[in-house]
C-alpha atoms as a PDB file:
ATOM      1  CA  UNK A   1     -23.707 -21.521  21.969  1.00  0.00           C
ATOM      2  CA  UNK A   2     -20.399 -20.461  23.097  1.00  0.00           C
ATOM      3  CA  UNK A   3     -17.294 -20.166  20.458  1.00  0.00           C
ATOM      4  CA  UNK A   4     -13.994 -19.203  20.979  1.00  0.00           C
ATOM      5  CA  UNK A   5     -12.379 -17.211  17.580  1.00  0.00           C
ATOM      6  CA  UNK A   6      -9.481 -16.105  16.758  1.00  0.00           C
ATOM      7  CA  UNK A   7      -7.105 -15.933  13.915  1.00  0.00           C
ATOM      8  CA  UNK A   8      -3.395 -15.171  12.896  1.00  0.00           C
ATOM      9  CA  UNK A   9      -1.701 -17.703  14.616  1.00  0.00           C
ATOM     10  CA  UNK A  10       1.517 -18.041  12.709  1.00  0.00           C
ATOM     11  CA  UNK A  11       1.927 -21.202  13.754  1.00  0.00           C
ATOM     12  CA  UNK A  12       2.638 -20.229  17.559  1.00  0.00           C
ATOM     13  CA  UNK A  13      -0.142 -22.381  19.268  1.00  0.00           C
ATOM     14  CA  UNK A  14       1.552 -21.949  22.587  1.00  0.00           C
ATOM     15  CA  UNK A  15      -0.712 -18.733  23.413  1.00  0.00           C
ATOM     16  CA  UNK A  16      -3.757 -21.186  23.704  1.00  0.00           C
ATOM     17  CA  UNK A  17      -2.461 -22.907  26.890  1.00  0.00           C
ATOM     18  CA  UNK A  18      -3.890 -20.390  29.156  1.00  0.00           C
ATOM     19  CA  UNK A  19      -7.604 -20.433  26.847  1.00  0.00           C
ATOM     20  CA  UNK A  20      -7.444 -24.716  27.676  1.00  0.00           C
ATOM     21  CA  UNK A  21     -10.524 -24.783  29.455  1.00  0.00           C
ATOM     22  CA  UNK A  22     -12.497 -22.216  27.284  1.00  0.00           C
ATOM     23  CA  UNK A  23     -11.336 -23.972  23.948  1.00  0.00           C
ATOM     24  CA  UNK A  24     -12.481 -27.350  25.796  1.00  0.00           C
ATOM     25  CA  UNK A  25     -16.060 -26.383  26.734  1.00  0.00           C
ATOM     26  CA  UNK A  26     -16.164 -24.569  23.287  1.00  0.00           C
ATOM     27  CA  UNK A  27     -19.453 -25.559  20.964  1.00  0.00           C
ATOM     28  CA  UNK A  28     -17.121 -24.412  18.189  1.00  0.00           C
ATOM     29  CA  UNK A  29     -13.819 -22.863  17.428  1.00  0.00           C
ATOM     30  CA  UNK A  30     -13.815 -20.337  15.123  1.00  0.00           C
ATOM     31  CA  UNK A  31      -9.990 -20.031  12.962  1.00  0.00           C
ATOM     32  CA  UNK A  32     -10.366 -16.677  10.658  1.00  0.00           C
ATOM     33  CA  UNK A  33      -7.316 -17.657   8.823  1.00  0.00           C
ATOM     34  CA  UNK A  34      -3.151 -17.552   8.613  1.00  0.00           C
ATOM     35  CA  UNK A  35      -2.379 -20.748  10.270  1.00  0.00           C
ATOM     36  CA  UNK A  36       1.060 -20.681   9.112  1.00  0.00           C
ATOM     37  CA  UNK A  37       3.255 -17.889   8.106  1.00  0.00           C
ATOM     38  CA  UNK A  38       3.954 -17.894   4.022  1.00  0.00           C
ATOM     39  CA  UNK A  39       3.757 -21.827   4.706  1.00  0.00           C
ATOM     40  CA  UNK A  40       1.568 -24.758   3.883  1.00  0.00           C
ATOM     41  CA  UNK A  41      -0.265 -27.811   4.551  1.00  0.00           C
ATOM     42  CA  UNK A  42       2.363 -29.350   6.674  1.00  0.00           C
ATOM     43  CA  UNK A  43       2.415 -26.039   9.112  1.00  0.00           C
ATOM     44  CA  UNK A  44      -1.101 -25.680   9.099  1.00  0.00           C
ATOM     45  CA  UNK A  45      -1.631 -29.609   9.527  1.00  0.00           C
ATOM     46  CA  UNK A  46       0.639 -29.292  12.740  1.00  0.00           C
ATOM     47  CA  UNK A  47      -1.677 -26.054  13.921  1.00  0.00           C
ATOM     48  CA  UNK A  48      -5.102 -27.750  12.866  1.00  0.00           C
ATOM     49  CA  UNK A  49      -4.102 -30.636  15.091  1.00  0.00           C
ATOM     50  CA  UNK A  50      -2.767 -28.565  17.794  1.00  0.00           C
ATOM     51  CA  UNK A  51      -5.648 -27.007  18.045  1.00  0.00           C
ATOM     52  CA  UNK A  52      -7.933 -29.904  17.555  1.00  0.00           C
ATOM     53  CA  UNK A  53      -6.572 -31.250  20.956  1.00  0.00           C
ATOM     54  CA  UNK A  54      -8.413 -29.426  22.774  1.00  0.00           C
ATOM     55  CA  UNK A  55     -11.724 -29.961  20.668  1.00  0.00           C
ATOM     56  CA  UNK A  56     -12.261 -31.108  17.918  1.00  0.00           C
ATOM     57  CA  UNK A  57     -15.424 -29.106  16.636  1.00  0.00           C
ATOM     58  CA  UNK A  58     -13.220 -26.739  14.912  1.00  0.00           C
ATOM     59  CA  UNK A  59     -14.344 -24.701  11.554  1.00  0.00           C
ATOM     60  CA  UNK A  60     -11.605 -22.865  10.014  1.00  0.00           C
ATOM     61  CA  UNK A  61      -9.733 -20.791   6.486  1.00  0.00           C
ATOM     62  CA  UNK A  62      -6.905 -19.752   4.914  1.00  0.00           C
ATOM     63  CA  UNK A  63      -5.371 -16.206   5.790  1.00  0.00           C
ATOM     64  CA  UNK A  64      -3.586 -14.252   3.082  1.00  0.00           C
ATOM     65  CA  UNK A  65      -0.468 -15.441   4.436  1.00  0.00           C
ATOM     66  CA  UNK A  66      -1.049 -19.258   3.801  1.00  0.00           C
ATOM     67  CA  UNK A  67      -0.328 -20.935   0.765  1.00  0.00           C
ATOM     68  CA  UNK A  68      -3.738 -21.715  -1.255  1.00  0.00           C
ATOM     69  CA  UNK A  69      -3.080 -26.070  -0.619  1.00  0.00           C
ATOM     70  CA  UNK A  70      -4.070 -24.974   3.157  1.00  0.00           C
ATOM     71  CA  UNK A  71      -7.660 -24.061   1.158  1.00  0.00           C
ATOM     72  CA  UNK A  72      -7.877 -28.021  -0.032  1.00  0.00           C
ATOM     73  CA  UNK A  73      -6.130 -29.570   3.157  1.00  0.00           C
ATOM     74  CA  UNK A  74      -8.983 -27.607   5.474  1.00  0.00           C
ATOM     75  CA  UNK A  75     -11.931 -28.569   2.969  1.00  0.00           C
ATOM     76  CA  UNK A  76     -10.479 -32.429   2.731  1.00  0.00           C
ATOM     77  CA  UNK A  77     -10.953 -32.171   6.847  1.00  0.00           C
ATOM     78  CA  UNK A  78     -14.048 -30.788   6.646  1.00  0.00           C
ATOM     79  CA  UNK A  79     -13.811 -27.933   7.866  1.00  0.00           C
ATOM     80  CA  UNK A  80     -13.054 -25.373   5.459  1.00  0.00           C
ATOM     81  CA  UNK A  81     -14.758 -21.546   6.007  1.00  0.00           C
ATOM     82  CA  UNK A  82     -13.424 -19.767   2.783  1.00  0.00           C
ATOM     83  CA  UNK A  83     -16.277 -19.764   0.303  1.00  0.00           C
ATOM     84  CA  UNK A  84     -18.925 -22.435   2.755  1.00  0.00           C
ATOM     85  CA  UNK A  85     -21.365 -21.809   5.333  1.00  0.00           C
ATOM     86  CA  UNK A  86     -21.891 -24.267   8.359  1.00  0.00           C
ATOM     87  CA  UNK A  87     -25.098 -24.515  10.530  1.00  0.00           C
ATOM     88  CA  UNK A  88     -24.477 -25.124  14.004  1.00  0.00           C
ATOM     89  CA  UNK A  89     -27.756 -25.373  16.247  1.00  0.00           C
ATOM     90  CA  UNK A  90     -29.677 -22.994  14.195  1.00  0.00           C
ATOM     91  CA  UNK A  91     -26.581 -20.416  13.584  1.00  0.00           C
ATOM     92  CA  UNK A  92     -24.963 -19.711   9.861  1.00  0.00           C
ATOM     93  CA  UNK A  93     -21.178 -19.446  10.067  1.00  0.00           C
ATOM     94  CA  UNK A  94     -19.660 -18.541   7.045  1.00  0.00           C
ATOM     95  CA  UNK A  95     -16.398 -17.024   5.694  1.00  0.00           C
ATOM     96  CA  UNK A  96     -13.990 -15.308   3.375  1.00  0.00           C
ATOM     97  CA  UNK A  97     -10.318 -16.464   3.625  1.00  0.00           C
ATOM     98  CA  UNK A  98      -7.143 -14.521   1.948  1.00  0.00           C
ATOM     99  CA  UNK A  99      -7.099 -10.668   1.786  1.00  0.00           C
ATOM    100  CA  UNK A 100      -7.666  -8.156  -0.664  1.00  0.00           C
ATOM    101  CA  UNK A 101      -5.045  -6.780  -2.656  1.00  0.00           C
ATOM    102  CA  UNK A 102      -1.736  -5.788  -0.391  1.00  0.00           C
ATOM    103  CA  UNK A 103       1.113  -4.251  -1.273  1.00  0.00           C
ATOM    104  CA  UNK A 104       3.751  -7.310  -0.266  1.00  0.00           C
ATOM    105  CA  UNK A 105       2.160  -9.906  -2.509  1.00  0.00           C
ATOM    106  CA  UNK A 106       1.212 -12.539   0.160  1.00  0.00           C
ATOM    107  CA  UNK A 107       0.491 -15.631  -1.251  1.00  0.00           C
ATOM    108  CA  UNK A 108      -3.438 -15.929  -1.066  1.00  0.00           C
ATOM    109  CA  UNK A 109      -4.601 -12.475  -2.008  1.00  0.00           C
ATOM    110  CA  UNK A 110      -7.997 -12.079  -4.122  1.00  0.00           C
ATOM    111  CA  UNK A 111      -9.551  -9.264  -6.126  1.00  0.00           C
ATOM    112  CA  UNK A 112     -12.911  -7.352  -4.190  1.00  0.00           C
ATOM    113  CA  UNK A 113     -15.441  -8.671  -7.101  1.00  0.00           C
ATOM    114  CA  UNK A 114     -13.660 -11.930  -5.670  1.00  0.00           C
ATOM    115  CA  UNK A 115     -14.201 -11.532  -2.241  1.00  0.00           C
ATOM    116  CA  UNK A 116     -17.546 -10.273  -2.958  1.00  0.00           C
ATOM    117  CA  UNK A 117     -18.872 -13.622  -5.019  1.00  0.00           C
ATOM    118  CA  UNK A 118     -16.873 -15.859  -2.228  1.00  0.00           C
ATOM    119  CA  UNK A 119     -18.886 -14.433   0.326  1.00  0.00           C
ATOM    120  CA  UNK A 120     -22.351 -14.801  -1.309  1.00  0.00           C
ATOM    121  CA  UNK A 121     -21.206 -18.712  -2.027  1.00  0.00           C
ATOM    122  CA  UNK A 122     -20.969 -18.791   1.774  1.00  0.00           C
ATOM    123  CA  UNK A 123     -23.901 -16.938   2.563  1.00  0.00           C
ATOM    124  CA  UNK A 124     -26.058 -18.614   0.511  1.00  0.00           C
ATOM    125  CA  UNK A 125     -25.495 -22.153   2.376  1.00  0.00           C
ATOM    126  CA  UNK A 126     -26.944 -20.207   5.447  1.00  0.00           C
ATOM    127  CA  UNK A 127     -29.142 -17.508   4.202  1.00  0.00           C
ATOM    128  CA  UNK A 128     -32.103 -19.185   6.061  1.00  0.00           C
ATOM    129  CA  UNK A 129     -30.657 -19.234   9.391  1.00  0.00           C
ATOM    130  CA  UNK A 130     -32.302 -17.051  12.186  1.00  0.00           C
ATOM    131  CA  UNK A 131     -28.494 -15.811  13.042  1.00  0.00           C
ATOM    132  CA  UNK A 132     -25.441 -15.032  10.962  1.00  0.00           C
ATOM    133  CA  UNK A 133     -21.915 -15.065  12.173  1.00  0.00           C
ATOM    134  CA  UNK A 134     -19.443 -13.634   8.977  1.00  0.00           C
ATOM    135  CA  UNK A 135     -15.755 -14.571   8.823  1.00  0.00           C
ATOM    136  CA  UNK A 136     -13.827 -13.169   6.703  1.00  0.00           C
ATOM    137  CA  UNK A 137      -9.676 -12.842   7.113  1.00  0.00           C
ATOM    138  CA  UNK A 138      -9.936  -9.322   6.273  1.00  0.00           C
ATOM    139  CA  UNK A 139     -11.700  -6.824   7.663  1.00  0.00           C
ATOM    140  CA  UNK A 140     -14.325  -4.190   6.697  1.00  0.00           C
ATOM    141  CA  UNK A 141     -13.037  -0.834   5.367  1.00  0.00           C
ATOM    142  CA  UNK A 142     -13.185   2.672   6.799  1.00  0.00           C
ATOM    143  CA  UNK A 143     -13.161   0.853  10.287  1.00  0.00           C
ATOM    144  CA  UNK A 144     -10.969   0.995  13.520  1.00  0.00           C
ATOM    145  CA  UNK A 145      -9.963  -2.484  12.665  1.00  0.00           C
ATOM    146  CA  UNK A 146      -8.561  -2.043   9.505  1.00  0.00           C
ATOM    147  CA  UNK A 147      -6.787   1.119  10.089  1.00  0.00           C
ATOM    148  CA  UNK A 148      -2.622   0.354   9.902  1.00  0.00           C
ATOM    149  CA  UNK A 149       0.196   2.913  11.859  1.00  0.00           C
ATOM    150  CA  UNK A 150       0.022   5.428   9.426  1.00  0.00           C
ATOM    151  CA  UNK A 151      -3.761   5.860   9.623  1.00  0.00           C
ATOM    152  CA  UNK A 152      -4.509   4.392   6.229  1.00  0.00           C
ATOM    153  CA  UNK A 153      -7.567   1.962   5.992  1.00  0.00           C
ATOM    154  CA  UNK A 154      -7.306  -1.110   3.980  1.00  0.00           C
ATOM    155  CA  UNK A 155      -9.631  -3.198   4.524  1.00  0.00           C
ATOM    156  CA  UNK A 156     -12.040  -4.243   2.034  1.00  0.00           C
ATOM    157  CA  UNK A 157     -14.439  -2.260   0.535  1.00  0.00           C
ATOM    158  CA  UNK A 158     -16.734  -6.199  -0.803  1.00  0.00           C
ATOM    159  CA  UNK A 159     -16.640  -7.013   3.134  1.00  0.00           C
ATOM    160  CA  UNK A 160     -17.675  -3.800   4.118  1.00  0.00           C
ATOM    161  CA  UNK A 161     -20.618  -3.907   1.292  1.00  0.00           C
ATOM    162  CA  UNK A 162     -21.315  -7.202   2.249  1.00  0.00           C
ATOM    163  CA  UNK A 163     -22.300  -5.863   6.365  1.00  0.00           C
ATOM    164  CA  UNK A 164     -23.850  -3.165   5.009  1.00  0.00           C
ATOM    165  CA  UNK A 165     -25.957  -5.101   2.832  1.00  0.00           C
ATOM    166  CA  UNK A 166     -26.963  -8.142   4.254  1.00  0.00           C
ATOM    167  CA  UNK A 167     -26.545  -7.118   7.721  1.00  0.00           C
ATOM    168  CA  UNK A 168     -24.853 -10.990   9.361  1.00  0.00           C
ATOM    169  CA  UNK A 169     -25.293 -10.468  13.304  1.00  0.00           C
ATOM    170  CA  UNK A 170     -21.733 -10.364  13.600  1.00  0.00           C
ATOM    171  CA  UNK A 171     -18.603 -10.154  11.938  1.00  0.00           C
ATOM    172  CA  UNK A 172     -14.811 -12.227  13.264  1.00  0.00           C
ATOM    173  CA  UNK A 173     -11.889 -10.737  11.273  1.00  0.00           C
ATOM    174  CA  UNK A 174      -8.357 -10.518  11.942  1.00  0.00           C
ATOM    175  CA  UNK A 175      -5.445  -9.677   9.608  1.00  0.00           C
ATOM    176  CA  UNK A 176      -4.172  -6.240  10.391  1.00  0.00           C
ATOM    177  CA  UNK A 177      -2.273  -6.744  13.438  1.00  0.00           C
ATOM    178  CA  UNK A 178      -1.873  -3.278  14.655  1.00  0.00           C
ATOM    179  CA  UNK A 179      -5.543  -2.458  14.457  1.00  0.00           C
ATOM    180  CA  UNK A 180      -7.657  -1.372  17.609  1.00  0.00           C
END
């Protein structure tokens, strides 16, 4: 199966022109959230179809940075991550949108015990599969990718749980920009 993931677009779709052939050929695209930045269904509607352009096997979820209506316009296409799990030729793909807690008060934020139960709603729609792909918006904490400038880690602690404990075979995040 080959994917092509990524998340934070902002609404900038422009940086996809030069992935044209890759997102073409795709199985599935893989959108780990913030479509739009602080904006809604409109926005994302304009990125989802931007996007879908290219292909339209597309799964994708809200990022803490999208209003939660982007949550009910992705599950009325069918396509919604946050809280579902998709099997595509034998391989569970499920997902966690928003973040945990942040200090700026983004507009989809949600507490751990949250982010823990979301997950497990996911997970359990593809807890049979022979391989597990994880998205959640936010990543894992105490991890190079969740580390900001300063050095802190904030991440979440329920994602990082959630690896730990059911072991998916991988894990697509995105959210903290400056991580390496």
């Amino acid at each position: 199966m080959e994917i092509v993931s990524f998340g934070d677009i902002h609404e900038d779709i422009s940086n996809l022109k030069p992935l044209k052939n890759e997102l073409e050929t795709a199985d599935v695209i893989i959108i780990s959230g913030d479509l739009t930045n602080y904006n809604g269904i409109r926005e994302a509607k304009k990125v989802i179809e931007g996007i879908m352009k290219y292909n339209k096997n597309v799964l994708a979820q809200l990022g803490n940075l999208d209003k939660f209506e982007v949550d009910d316009y992705l599950t009325e296409k069918g396509i919604n991550l946050h809280r579902n799990g998709y099997i595509r030729d034998g391989i569970g793909i499920f997902g966690v949108g928003g973040s945990n807690p942040t200090p700026f008060r983004t507009p989809t934020e949600f507490s751990e015990s949250e982010i823990e139960a979301f997950l497990l709603e996911g997970f359990e729609k593809v807890r049979e599969t022979r391989f597990k792909i994880m998205v959640p918006h936010m990543p894992p904490n105490g991890t190079r990718i969740d580390m900001i400038r300063n050095g802190a880690h904030v991440g979440s602690h329920s994602v990082r749980d959630f690896i730990t404990k059911y072991k998916p075979d991988i894990s697509i995040s995105g959210h903290i920009h400056e991580a390496r």
